[in-house]
N, C-alpha and C. Protein backbone atom coordinates (compact mmCIF):
# COMPACT_ATOMS: atom_id res chain seq x y z
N UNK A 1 67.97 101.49 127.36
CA UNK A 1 68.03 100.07 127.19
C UNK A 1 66.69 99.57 126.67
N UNK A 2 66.44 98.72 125.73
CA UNK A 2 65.63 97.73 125.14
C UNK A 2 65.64 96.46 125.50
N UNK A 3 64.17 95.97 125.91
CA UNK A 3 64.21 94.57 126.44
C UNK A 3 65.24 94.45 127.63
N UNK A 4 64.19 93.34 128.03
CA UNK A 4 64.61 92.56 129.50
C UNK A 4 66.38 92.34 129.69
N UNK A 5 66.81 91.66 128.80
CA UNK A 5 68.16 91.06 128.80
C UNK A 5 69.40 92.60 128.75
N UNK A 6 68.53 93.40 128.04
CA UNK A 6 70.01 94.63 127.96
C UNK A 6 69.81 95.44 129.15
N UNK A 7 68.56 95.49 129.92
CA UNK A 7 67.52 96.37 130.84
C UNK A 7 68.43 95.37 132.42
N UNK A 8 68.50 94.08 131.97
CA UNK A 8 69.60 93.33 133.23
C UNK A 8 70.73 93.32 133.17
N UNK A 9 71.19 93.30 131.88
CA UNK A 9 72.95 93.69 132.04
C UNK A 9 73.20 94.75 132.17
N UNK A 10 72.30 95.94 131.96
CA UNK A 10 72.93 97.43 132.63
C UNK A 10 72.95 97.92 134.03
N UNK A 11 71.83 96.75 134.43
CA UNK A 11 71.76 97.24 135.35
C UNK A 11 72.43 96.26 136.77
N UNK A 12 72.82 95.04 136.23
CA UNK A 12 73.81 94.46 136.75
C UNK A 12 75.15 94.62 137.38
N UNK A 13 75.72 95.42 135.97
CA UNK A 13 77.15 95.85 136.11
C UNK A 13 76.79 97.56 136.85
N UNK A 14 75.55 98.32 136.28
CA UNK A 14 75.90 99.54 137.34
C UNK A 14 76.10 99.07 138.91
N UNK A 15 74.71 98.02 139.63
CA UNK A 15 74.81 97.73 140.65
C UNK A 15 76.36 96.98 141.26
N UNK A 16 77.29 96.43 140.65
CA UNK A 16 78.24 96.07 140.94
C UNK A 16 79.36 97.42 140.77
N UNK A 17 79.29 97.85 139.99
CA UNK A 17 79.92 99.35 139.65
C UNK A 17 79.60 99.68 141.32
N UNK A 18 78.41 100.11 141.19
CA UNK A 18 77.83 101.41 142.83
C UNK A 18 78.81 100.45 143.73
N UNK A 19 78.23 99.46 144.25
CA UNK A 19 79.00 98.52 145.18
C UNK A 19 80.48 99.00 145.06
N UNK A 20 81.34 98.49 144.28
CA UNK A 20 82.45 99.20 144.50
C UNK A 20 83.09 99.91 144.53
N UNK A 21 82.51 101.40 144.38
CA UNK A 21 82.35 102.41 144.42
C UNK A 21 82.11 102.93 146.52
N UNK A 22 81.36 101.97 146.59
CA UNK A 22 80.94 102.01 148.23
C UNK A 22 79.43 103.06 147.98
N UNK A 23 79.08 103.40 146.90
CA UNK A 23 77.68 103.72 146.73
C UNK A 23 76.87 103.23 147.91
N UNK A 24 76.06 103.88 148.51
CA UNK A 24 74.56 102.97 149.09
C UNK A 24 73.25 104.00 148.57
N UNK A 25 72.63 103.59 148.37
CA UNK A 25 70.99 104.29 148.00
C UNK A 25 70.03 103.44 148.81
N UNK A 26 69.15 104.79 149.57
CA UNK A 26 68.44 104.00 150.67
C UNK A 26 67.03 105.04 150.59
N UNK A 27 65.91 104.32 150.76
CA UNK A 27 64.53 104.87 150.43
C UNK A 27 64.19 104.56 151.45
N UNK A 28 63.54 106.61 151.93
CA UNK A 28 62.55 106.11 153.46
C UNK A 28 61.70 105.60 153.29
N UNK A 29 61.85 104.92 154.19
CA UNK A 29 60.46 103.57 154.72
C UNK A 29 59.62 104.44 154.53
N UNK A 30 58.90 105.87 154.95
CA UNK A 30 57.89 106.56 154.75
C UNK A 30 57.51 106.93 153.50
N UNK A 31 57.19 105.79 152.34
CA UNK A 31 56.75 106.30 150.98
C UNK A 31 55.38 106.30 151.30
N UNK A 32 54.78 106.79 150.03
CA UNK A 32 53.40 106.80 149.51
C UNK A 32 53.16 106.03 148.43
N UNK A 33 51.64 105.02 148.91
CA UNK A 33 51.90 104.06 148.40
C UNK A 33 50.15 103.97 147.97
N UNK A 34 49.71 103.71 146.70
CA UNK A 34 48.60 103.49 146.33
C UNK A 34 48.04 102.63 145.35
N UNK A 35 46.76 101.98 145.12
CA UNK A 35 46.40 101.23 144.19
C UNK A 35 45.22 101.79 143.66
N UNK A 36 44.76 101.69 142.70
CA UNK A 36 43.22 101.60 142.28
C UNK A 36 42.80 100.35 140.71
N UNK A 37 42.78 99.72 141.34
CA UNK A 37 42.38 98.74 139.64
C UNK A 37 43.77 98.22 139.53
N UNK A 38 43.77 98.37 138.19
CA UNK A 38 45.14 97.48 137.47
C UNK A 38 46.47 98.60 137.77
N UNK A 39 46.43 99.75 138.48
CA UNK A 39 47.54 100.67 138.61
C UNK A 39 47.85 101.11 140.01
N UNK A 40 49.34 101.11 139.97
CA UNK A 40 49.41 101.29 141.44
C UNK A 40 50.98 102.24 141.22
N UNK A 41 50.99 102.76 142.22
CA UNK A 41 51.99 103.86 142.52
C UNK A 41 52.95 104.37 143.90
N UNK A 42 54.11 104.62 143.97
CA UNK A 42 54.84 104.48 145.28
C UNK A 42 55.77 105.88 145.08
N UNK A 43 55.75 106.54 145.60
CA UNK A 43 56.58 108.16 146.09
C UNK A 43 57.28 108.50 147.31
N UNK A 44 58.07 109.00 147.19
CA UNK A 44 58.90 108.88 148.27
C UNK A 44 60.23 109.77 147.80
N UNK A 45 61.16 109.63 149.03
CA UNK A 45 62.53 110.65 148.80
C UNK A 45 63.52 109.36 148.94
N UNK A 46 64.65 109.84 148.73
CA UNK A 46 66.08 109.03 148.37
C UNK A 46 67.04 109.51 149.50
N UNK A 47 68.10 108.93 149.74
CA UNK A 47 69.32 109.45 150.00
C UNK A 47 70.52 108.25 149.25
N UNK A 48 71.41 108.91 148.67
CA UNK A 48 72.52 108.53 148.04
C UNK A 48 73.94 108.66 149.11
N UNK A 49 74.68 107.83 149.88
CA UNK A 49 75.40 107.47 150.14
C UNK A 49 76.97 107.21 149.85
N UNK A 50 78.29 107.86 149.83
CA UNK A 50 79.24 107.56 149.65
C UNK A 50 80.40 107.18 150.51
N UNK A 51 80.34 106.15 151.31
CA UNK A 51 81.56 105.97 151.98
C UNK A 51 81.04 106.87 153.31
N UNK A 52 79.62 106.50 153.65
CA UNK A 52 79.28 107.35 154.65
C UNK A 52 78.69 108.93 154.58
N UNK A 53 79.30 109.70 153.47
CA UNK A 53 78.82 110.98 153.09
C UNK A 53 77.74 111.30 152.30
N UNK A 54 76.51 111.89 152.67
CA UNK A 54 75.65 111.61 151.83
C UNK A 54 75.50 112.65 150.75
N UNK A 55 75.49 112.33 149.03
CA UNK A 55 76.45 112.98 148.18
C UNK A 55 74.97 113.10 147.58
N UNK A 56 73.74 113.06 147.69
CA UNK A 56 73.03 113.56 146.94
C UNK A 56 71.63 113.11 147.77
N UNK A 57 70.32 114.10 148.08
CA UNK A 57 69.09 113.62 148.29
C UNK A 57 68.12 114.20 146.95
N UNK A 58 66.71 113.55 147.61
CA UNK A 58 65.96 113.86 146.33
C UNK A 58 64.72 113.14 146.46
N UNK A 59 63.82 112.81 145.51
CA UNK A 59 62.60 112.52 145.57
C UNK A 59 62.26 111.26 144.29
N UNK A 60 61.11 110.35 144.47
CA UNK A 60 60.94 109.51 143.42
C UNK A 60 59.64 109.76 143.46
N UNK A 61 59.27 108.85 142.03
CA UNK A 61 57.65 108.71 141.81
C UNK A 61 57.89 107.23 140.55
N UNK A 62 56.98 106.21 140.94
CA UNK A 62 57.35 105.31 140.65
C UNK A 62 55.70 104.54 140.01
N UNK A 63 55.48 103.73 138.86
CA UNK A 63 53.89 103.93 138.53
C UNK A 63 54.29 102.64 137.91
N UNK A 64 53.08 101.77 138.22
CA UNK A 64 53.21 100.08 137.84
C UNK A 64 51.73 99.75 137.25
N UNK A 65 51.75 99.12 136.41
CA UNK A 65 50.25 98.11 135.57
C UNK A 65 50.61 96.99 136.32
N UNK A 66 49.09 95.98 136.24
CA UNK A 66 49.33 94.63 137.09
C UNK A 66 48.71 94.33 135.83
N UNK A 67 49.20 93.04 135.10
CA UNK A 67 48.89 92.63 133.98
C UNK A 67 49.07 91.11 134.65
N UNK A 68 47.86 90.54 133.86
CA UNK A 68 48.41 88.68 134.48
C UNK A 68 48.66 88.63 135.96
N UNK A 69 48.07 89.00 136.70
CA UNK A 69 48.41 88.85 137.81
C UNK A 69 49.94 89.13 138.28
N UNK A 70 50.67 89.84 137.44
CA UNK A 70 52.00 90.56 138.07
C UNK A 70 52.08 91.83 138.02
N UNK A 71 53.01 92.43 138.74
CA UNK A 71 52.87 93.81 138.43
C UNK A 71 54.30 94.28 137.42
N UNK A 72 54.04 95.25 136.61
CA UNK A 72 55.31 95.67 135.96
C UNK A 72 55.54 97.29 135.65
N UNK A 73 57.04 97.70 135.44
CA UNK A 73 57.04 99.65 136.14
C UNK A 73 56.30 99.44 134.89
N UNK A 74 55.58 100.85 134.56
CA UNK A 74 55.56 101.47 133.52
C UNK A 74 56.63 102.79 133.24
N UNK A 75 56.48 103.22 134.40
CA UNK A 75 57.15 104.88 134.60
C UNK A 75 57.98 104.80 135.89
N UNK A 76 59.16 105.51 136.06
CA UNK A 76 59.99 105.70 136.79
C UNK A 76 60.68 106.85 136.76
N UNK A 77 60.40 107.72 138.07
CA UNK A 77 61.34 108.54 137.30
C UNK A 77 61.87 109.51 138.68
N UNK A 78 63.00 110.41 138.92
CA UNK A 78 63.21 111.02 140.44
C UNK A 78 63.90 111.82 139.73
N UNK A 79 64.48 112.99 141.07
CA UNK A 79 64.91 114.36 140.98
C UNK A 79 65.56 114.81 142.15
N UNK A 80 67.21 115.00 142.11
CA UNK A 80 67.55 115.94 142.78
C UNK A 80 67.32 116.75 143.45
N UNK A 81 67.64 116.57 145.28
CA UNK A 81 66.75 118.11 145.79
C UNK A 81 67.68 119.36 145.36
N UNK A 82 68.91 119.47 144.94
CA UNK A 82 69.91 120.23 144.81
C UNK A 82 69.84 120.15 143.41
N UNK A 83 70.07 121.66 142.80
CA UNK A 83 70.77 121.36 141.32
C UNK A 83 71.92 120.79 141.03
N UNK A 84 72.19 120.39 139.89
CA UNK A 84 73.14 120.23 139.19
C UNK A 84 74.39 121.19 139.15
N UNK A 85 75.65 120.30 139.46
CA UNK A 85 76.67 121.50 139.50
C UNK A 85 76.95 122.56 138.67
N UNK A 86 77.35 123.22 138.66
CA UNK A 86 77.87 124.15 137.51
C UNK A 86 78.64 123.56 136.67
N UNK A 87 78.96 123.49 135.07
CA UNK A 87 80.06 122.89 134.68
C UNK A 87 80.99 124.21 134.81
N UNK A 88 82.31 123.38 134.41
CA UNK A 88 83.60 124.13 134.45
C UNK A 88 83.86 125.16 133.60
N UNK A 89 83.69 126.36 133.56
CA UNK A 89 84.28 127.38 132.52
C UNK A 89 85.52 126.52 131.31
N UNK A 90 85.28 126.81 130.13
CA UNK A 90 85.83 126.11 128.92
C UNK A 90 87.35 126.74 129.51
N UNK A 91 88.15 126.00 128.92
CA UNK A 91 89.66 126.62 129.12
C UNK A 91 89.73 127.58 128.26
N UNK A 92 90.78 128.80 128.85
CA UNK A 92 90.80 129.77 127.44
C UNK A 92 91.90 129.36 126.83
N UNK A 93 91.99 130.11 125.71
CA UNK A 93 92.86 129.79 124.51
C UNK A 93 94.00 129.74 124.88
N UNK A 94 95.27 129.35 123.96
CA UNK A 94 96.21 129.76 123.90
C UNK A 94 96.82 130.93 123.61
N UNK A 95 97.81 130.83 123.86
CA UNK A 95 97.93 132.77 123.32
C UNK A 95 98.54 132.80 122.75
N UNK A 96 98.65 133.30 121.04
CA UNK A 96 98.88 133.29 120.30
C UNK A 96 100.14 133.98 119.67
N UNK A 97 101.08 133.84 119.09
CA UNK A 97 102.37 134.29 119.42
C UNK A 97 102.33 135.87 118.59
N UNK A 98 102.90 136.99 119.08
CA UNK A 98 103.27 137.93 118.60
C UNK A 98 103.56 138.18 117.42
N UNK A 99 102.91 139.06 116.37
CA UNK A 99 103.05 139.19 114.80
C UNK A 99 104.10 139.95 115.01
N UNK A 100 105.17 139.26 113.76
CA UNK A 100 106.32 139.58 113.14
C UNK A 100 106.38 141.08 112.73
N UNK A 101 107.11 141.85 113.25
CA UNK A 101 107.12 143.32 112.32
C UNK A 101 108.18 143.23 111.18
C-alpha cells in the first residue's frame, strides 16, 4: 500500500475481516522498548488467536523516527515461531487413455 488513505483502507477492512473471522492478536505486555534521539524501537512476541485456539506465535521488531514532535513506523516487521506449512503436492495427471492398436 501507498500513502496514508490506501495504508487505512487496507487496513480497515483487514481489521474488520480478523474481527469476523473471531481473529484476536495480542502482544505481551513484556516488550522491549527503547529510545535514543529522534529513534525509538519496541520488540516483543505475538500470539494469534482463533475462536480461542491459538493458530500461530512469533516475534516482532518494530522501529519509529519522531519527526515534528510525532512519532512515525519507519520499519515493521515479525516472524513466525513455526514454519510455514508445507504446500500440497500438485495433483497428478490424468491418465491418459490407452493407444489404439
Amino acid at each position: 500500500m501507498i500513502g496514508r488513505t490506501a495504508i487505512l483502507e487496507f487496513f480497515t477492512k483487514d481489521i474488520a475481516g480478523s474481527k469476523a473471522a473471531g481473529l484476536v492478536f495480542v502482544i505481551n505486555p513484556k516488550t522491549d522498548v527503547g529510545v535514543s534521539g529522534n529513534m525509538g524501537w519496541e520488540s516483543g512476541t505475538y500470539k494469534l488467536t482463533v475462536k480461542g485456539a491459538v493458530v500461530e506465535t512469533g516475534k516482532f521488531l518494530s522501529v519509529s523516527r519522531k519527526k515534528d514532535g510525532q512519532w512515525h513506523y519507519i520499519r515493521d516487521t515479525w516472524n513466525a515461531d513455526a514454519p510455514l506449512a508445507a504446500a500440497a503436492p500438485p495433483a497428478a495427471p490424468a491418465s491418459l487413455p490407452a493407444p489404439k492398436e
